[in-house]
ModelCIF file with pLDDT and N, C-alpha, C, O atoms, coordinates in Angstrom:
data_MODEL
#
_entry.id   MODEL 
#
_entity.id                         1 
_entity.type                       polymer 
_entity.pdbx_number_of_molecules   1 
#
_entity_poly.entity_id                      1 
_entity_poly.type                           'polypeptide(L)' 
_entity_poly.nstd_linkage                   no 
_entity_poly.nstd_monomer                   no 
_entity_poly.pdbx_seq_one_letter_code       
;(UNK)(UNK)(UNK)(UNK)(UNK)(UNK)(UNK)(UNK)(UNK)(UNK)(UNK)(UNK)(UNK)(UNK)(UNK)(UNK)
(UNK)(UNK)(UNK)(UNK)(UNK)(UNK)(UNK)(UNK)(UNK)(UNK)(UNK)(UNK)(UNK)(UNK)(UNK)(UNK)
(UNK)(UNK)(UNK)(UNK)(UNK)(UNK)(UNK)(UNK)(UNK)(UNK)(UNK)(UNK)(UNK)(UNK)(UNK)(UNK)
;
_entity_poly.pdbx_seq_one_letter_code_can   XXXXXXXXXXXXXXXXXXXXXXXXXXXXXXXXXXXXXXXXXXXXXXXX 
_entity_poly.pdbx_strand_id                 A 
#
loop_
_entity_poly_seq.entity_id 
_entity_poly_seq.num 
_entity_poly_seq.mon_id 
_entity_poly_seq.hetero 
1 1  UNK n 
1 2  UNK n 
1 3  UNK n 
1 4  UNK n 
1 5  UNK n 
1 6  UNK n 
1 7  UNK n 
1 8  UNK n 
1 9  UNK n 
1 10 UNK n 
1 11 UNK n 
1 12 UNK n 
1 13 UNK n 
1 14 UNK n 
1 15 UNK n 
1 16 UNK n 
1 17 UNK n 
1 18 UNK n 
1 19 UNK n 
1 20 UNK n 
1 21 UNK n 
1 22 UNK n 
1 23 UNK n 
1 24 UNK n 
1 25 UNK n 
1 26 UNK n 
1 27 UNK n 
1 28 UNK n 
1 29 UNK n 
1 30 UNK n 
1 31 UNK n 
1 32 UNK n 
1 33 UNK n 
1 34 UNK n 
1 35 UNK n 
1 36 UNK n 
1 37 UNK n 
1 38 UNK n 
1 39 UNK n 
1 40 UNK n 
1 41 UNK n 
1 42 UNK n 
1 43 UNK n 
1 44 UNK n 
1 45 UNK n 
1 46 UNK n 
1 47 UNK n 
1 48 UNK n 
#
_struct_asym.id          A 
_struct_asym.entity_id   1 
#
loop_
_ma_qa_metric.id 
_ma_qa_metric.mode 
_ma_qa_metric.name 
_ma_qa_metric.software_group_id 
_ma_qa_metric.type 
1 global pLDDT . pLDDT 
2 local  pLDDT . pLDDT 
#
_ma_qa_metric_global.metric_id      1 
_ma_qa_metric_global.metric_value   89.92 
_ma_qa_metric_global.model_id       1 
_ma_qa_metric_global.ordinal_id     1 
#
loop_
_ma_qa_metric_local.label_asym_id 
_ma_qa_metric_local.label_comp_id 
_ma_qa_metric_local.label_seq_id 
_ma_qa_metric_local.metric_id 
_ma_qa_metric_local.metric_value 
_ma_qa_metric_local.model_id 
_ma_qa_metric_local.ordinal_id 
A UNK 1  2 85.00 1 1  
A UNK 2  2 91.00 1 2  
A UNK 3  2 92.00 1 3  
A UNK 4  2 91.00 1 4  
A UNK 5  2 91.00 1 5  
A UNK 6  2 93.00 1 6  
A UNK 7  2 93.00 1 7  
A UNK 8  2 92.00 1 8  
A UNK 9  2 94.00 1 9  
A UNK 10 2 95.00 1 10 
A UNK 11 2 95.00 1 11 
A UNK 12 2 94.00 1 12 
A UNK 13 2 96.00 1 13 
A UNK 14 2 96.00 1 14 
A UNK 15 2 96.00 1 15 
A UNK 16 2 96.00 1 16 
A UNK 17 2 97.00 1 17 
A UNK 18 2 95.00 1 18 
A UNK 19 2 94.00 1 19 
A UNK 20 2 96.00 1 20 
A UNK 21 2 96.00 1 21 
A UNK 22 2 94.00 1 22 
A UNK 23 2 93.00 1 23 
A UNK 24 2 92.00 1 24 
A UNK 25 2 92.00 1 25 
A UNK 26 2 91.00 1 26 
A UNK 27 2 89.00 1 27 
A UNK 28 2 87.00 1 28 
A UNK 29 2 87.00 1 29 
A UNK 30 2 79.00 1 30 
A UNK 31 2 74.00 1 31 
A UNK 32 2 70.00 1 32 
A UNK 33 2 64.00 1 33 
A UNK 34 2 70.00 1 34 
A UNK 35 2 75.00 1 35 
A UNK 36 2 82.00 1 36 
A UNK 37 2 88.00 1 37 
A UNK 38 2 89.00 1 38 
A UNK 39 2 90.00 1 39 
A UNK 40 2 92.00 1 40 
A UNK 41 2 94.00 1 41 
A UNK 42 2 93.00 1 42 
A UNK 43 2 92.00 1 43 
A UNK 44 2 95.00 1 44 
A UNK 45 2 95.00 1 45 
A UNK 46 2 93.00 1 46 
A UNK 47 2 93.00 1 47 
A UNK 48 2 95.00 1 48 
#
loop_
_atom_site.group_PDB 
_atom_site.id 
_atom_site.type_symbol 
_atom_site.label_atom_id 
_atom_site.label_alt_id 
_atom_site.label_comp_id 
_atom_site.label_asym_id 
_atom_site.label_entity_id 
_atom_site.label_seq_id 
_atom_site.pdbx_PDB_ins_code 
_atom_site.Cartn_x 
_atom_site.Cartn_y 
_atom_site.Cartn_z 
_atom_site.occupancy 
_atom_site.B_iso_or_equiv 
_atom_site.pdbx_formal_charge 
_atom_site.auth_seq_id 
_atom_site.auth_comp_id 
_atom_site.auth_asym_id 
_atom_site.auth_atom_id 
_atom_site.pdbx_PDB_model_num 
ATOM 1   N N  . UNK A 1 1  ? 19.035  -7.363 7.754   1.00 85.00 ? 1  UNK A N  1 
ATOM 2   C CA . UNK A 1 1  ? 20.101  -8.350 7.884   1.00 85.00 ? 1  UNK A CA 1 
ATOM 3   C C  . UNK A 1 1  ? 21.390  -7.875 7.211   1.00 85.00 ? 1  UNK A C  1 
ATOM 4   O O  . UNK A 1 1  ? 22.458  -8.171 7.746   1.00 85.00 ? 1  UNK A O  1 
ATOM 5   N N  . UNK A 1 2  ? 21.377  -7.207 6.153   1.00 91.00 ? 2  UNK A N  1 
ATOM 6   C CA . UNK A 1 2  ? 22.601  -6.731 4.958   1.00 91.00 ? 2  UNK A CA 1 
ATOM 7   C C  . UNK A 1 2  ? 22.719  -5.880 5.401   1.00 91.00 ? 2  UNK A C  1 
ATOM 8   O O  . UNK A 1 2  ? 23.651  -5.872 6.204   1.00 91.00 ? 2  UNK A O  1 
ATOM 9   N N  . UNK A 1 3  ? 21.829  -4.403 5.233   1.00 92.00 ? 3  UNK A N  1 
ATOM 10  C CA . UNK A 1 3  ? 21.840  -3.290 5.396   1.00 92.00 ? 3  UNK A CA 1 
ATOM 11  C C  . UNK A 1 3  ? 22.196  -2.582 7.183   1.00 92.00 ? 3  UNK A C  1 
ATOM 12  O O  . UNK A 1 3  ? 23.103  -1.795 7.456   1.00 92.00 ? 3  UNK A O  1 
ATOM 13  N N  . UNK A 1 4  ? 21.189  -3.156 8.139   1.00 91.00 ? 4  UNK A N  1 
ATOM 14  C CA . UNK A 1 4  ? 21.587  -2.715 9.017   1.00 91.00 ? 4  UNK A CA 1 
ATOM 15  C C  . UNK A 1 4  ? 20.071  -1.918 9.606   1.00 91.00 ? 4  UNK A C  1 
ATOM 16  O O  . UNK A 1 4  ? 19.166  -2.083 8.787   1.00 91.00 ? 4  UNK A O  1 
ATOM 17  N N  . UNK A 1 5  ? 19.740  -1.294 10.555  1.00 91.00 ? 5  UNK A N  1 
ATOM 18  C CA . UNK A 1 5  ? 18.153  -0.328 11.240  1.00 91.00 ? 5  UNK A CA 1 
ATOM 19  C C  . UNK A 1 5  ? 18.495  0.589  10.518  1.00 91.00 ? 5  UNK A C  1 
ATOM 20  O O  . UNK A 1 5  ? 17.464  1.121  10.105  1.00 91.00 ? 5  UNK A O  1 
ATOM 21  N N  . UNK A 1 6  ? 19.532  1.176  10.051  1.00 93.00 ? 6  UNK A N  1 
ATOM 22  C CA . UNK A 1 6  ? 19.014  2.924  9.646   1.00 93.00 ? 6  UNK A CA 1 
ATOM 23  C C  . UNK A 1 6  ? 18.617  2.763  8.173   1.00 93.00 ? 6  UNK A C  1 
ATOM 24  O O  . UNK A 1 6  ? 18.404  3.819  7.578   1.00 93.00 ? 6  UNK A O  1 
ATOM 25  N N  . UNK A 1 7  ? 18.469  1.528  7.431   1.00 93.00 ? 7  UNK A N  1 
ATOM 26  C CA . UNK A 1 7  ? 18.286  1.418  6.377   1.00 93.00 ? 7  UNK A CA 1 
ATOM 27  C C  . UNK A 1 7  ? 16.924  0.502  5.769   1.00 93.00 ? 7  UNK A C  1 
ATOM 28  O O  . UNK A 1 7  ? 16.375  0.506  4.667   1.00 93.00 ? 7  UNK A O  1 
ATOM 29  N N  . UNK A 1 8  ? 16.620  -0.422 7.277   1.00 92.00 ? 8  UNK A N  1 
ATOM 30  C CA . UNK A 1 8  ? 15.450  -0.941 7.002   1.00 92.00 ? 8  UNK A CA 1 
ATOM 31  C C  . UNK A 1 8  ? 14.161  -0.149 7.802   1.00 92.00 ? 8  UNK A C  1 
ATOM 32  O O  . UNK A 1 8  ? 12.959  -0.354 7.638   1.00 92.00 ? 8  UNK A O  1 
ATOM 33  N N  . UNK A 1 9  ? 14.632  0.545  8.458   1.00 94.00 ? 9  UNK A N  1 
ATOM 34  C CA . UNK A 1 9  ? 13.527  1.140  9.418   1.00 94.00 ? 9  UNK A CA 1 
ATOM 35  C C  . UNK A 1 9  ? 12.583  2.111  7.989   1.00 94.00 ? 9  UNK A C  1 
ATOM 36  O O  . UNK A 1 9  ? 11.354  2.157  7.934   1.00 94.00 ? 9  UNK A O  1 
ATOM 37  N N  . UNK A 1 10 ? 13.388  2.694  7.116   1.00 95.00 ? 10 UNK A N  1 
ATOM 38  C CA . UNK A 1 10 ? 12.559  3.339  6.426   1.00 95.00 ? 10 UNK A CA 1 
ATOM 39  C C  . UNK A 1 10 ? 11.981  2.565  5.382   1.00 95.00 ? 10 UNK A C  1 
ATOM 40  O O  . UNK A 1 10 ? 10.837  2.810  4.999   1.00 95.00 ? 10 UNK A O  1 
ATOM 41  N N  . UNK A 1 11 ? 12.892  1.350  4.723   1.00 95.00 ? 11 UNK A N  1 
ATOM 42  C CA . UNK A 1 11 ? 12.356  0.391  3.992   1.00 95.00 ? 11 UNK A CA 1 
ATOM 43  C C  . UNK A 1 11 ? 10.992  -0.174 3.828   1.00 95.00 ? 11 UNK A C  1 
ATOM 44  O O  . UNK A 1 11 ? 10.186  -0.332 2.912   1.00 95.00 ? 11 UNK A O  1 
ATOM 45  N N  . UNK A 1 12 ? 11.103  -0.495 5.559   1.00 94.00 ? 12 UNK A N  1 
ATOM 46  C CA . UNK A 1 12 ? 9.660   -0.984 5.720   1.00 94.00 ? 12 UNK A CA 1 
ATOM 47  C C  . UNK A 1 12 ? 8.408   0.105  5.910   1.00 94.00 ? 12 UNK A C  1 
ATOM 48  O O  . UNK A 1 12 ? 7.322   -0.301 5.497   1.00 94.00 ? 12 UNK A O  1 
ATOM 49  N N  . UNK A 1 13 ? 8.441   1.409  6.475   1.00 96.00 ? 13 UNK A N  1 
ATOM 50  C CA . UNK A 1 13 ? 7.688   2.252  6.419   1.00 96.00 ? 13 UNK A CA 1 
ATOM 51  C C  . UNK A 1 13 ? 6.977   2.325  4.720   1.00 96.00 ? 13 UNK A C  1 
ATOM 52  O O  . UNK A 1 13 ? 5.777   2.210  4.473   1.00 96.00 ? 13 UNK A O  1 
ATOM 53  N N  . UNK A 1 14 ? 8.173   2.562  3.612   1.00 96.00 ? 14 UNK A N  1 
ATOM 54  C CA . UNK A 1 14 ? 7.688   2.781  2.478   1.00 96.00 ? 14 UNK A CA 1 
ATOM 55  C C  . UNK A 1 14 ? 6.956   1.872  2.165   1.00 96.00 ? 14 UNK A C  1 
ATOM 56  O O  . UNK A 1 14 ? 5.874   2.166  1.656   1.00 96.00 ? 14 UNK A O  1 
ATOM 57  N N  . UNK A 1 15 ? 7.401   0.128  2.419   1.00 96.00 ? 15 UNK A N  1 
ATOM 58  C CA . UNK A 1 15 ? 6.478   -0.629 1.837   1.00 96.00 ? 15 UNK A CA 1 
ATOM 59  C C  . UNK A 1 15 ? 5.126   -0.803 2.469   1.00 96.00 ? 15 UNK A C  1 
ATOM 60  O O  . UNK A 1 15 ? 4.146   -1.170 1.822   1.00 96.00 ? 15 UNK A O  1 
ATOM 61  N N  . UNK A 1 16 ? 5.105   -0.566 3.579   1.00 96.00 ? 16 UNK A N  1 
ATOM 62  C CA . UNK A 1 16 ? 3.712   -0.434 4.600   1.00 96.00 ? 16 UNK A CA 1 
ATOM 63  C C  . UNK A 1 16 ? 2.930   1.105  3.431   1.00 96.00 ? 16 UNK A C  1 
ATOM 64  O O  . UNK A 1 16 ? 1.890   1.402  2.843   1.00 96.00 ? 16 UNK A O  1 
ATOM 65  N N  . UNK A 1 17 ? 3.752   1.420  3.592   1.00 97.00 ? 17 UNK A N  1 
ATOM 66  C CA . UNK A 1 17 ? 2.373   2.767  3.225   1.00 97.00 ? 17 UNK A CA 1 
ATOM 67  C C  . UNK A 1 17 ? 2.173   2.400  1.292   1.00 97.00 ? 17 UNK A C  1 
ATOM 68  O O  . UNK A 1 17 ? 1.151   2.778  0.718   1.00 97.00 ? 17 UNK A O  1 
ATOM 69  N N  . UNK A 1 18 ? 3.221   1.697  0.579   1.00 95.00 ? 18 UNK A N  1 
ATOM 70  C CA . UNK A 1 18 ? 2.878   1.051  -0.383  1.00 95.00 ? 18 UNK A CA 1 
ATOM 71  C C  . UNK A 1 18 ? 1.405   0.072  -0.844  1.00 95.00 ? 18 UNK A C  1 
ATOM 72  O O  . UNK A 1 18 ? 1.014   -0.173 -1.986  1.00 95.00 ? 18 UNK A O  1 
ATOM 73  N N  . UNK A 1 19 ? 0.784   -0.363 0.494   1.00 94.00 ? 19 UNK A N  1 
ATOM 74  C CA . UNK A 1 19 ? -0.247  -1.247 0.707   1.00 94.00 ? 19 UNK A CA 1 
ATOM 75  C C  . UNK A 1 19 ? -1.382  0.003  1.105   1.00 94.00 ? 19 UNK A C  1 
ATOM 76  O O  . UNK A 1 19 ? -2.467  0.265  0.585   1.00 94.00 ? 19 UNK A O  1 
ATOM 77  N N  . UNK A 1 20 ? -0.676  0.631  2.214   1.00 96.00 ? 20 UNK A N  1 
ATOM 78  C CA . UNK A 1 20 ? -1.753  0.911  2.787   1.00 96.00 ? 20 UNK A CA 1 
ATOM 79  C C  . UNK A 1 20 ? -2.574  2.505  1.706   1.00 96.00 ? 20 UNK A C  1 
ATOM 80  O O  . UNK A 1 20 ? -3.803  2.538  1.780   1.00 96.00 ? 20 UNK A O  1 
ATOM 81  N N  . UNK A 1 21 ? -2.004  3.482  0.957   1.00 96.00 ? 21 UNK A N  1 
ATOM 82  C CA . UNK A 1 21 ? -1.652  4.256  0.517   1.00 96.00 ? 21 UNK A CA 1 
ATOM 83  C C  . UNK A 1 21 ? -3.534  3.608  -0.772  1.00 96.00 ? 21 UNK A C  1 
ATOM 84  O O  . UNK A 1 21 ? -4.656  4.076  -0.576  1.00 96.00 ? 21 UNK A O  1 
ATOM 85  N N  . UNK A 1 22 ? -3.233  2.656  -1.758  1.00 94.00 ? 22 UNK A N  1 
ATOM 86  C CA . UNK A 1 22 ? -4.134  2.526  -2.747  1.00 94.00 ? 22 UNK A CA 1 
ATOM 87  C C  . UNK A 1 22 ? -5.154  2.088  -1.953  1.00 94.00 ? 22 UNK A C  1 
ATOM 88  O O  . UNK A 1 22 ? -6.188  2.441  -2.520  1.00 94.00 ? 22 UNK A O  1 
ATOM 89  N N  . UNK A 1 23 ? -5.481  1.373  -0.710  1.00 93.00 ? 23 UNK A N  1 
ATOM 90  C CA . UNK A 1 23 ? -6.523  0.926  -0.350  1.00 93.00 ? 23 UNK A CA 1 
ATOM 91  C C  . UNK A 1 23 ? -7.421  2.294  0.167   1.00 93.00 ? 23 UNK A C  1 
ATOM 92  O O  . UNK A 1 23 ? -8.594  2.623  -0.005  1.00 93.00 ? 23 UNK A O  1 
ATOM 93  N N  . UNK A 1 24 ? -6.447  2.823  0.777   1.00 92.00 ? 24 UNK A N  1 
ATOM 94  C CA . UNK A 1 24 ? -7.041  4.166  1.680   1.00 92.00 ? 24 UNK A CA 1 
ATOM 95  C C  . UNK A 1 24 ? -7.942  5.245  0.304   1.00 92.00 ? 24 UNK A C  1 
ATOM 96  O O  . UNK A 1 24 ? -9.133  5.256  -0.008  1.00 92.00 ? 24 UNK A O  1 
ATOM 97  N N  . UNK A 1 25 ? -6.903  5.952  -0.185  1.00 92.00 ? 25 UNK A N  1 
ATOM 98  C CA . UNK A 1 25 ? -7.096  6.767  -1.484  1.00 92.00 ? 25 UNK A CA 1 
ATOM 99  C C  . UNK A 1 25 ? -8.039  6.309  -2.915  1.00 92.00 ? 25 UNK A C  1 
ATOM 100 O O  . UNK A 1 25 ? -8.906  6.998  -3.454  1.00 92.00 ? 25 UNK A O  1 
ATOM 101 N N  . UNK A 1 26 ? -7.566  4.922  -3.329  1.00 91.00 ? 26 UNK A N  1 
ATOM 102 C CA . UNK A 1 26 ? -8.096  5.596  -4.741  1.00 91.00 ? 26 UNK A CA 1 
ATOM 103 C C  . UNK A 1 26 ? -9.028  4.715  -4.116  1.00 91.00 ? 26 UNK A C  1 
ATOM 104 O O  . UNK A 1 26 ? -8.436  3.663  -4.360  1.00 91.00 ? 26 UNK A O  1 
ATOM 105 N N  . UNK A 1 27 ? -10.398 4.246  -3.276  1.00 89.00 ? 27 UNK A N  1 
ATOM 106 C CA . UNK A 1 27 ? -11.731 4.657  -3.495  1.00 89.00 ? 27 UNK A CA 1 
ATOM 107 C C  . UNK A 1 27 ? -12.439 5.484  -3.596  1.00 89.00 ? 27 UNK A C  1 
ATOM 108 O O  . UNK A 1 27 ? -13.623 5.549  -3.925  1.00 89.00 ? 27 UNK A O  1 
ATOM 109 N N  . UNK A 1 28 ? -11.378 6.498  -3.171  1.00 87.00 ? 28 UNK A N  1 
ATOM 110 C CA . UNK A 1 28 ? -11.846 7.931  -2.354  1.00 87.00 ? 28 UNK A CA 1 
ATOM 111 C C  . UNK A 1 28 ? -11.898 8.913  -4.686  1.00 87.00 ? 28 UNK A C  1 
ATOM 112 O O  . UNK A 1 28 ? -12.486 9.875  -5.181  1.00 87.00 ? 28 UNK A O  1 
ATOM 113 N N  . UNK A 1 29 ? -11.020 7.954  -5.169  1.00 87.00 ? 29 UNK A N  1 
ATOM 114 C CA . UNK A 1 29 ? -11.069 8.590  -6.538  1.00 87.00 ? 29 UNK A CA 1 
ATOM 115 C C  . UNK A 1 29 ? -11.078 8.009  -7.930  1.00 87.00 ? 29 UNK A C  1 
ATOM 116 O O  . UNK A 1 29 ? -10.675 8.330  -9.048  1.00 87.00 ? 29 UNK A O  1 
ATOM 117 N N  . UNK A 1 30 ? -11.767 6.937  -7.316  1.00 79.00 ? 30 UNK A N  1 
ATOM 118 C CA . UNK A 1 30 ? -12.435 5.860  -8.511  1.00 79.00 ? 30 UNK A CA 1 
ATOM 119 C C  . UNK A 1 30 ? -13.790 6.463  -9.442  1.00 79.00 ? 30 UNK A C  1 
ATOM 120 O O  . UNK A 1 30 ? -14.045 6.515  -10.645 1.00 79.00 ? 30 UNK A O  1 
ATOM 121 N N  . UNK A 1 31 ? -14.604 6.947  -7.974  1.00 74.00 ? 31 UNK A N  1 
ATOM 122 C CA . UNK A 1 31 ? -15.904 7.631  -9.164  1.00 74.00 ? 31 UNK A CA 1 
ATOM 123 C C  . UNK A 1 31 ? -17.186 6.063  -8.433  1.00 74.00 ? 31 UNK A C  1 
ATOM 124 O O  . UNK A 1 31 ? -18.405 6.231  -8.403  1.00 74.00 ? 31 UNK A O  1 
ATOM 125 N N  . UNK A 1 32 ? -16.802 5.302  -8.158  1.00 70.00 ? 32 UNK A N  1 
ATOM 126 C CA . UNK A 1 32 ? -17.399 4.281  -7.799  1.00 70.00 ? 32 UNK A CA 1 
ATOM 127 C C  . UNK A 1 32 ? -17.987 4.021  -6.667  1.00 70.00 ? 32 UNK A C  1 
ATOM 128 O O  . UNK A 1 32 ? -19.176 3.715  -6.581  1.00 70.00 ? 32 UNK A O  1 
ATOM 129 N N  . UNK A 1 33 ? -17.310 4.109  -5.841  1.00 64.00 ? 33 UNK A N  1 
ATOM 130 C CA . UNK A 1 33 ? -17.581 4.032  -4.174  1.00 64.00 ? 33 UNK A CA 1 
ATOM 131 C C  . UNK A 1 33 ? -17.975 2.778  -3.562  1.00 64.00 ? 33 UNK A C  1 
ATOM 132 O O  . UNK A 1 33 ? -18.539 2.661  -2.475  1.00 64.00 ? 33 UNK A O  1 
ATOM 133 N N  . UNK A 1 34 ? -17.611 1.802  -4.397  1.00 70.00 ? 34 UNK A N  1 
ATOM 134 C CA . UNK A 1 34 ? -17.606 0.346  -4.024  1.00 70.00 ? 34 UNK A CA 1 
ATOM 135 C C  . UNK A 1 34 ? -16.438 -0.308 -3.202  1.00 70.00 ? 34 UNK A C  1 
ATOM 136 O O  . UNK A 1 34 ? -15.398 -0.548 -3.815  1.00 70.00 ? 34 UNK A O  1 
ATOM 137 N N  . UNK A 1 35 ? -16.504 -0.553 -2.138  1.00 75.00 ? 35 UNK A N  1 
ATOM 138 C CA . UNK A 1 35 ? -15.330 -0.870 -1.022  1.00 75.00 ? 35 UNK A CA 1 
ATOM 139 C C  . UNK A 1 35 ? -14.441 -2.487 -1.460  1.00 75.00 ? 35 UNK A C  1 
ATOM 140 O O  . UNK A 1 35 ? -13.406 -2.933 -0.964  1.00 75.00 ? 35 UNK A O  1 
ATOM 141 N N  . UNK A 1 36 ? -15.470 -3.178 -2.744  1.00 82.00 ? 36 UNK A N  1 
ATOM 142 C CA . UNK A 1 36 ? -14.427 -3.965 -2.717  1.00 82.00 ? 36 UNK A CA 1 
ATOM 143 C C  . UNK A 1 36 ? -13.607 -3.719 -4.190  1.00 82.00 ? 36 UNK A C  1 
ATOM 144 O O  . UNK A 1 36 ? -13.272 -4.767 -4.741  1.00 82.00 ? 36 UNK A O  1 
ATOM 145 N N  . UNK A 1 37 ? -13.305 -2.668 -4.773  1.00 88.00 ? 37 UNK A N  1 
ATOM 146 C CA . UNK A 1 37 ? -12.417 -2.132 -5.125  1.00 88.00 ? 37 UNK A CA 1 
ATOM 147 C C  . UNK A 1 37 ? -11.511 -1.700 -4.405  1.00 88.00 ? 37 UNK A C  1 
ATOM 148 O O  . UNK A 1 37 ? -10.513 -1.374 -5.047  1.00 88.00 ? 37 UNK A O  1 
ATOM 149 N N  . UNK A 1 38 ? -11.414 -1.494 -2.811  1.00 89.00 ? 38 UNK A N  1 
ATOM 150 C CA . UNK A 1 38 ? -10.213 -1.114 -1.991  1.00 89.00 ? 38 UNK A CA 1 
ATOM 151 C C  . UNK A 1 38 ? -9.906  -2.652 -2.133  1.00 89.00 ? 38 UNK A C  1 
ATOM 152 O O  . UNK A 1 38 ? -8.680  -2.723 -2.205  1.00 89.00 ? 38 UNK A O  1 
ATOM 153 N N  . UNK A 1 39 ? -10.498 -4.038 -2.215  1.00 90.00 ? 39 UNK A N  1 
ATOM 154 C CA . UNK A 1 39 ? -9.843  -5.106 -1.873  1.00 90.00 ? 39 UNK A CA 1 
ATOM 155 C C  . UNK A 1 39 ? -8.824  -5.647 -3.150  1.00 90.00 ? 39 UNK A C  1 
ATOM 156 O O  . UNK A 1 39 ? -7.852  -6.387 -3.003  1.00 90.00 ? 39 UNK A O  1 
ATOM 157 N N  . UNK A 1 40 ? -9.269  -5.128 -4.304  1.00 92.00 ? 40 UNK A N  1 
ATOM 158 C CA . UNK A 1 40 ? -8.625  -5.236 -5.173  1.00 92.00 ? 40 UNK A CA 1 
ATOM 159 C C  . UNK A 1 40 ? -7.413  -4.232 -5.516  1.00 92.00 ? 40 UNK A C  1 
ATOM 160 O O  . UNK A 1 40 ? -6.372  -4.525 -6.103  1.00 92.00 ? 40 UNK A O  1 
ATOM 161 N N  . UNK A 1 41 ? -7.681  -3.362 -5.163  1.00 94.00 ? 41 UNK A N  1 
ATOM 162 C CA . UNK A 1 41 ? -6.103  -1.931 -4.863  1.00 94.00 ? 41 UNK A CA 1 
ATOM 163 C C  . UNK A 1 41 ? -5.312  -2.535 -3.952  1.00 94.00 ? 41 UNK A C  1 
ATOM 164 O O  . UNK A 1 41 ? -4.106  -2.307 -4.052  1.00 94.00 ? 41 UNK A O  1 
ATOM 165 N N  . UNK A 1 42 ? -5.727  -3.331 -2.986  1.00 93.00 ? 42 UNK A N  1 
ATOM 166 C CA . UNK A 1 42 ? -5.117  -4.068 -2.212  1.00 93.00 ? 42 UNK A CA 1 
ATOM 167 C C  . UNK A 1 42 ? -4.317  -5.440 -2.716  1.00 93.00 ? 42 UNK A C  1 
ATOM 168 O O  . UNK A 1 42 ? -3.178  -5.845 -2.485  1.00 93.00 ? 42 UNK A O  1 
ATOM 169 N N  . UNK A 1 43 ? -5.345  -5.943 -3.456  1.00 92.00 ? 43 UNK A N  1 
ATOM 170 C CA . UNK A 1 43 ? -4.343  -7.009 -4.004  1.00 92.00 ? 43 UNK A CA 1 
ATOM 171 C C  . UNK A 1 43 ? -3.135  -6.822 -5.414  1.00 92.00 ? 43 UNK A C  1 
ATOM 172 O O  . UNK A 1 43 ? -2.063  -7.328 -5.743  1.00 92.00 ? 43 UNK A O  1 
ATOM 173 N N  . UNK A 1 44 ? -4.059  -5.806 -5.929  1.00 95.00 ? 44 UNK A N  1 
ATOM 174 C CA . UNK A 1 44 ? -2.827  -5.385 -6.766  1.00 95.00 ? 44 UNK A CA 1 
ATOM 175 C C  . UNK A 1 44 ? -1.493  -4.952 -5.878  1.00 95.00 ? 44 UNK A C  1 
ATOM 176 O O  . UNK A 1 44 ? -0.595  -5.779 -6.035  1.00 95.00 ? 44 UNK A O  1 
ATOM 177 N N  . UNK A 1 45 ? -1.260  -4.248 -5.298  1.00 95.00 ? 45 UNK A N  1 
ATOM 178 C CA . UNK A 1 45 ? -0.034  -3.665 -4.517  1.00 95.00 ? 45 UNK A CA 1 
ATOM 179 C C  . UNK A 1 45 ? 0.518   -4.605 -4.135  1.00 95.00 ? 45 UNK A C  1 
ATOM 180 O O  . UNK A 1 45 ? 1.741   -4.683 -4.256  1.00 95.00 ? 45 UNK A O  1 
ATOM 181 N N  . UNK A 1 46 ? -0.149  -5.505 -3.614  1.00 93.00 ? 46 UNK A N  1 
ATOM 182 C CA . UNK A 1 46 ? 0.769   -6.627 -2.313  1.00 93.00 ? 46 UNK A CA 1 
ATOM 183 C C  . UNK A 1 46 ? 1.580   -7.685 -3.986  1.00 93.00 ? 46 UNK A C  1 
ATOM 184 O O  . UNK A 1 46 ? 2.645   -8.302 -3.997  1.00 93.00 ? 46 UNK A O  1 
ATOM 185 N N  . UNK A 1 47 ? 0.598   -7.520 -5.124  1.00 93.00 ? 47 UNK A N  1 
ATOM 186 C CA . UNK A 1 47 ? 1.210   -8.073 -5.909  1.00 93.00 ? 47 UNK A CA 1 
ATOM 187 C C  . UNK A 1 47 ? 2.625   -7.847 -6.432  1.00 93.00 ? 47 UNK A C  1 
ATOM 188 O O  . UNK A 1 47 ? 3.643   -8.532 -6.535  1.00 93.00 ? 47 UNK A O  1 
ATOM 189 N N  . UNK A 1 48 ? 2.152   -6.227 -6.803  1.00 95.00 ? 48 UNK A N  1 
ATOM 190 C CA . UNK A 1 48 ? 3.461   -5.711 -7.078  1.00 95.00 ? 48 UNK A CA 1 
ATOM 191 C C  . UNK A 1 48 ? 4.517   -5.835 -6.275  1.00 95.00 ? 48 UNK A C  1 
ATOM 192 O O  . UNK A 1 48 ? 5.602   -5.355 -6.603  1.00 95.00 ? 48 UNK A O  1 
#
């Protein structure tokens, strides 16, 4: 709305892969291998 497409198009990429980025990865490097630790990497992020 402020900025304009050449400024939100990447905006939103970063925050998409912001979410998607801890769910994907750190089960993969927790040591745990419990999937609802991706739900909680998940809720932390969307928190932040």
């Amino acid at each position: 709305r402020v900025l304009g497409p050449r400024a939100a198009v990447p905006v939103m990429f970063v925050d998409i892969a912001k979410g998607w980025l801890p769910v994907w990865l750190f089960p993969r490097l927790d040591g745990e291998g419990a999937w609802a630790w991706a739900l909680a990497y998940g809720a932390a992020a969307l928190l932040g």
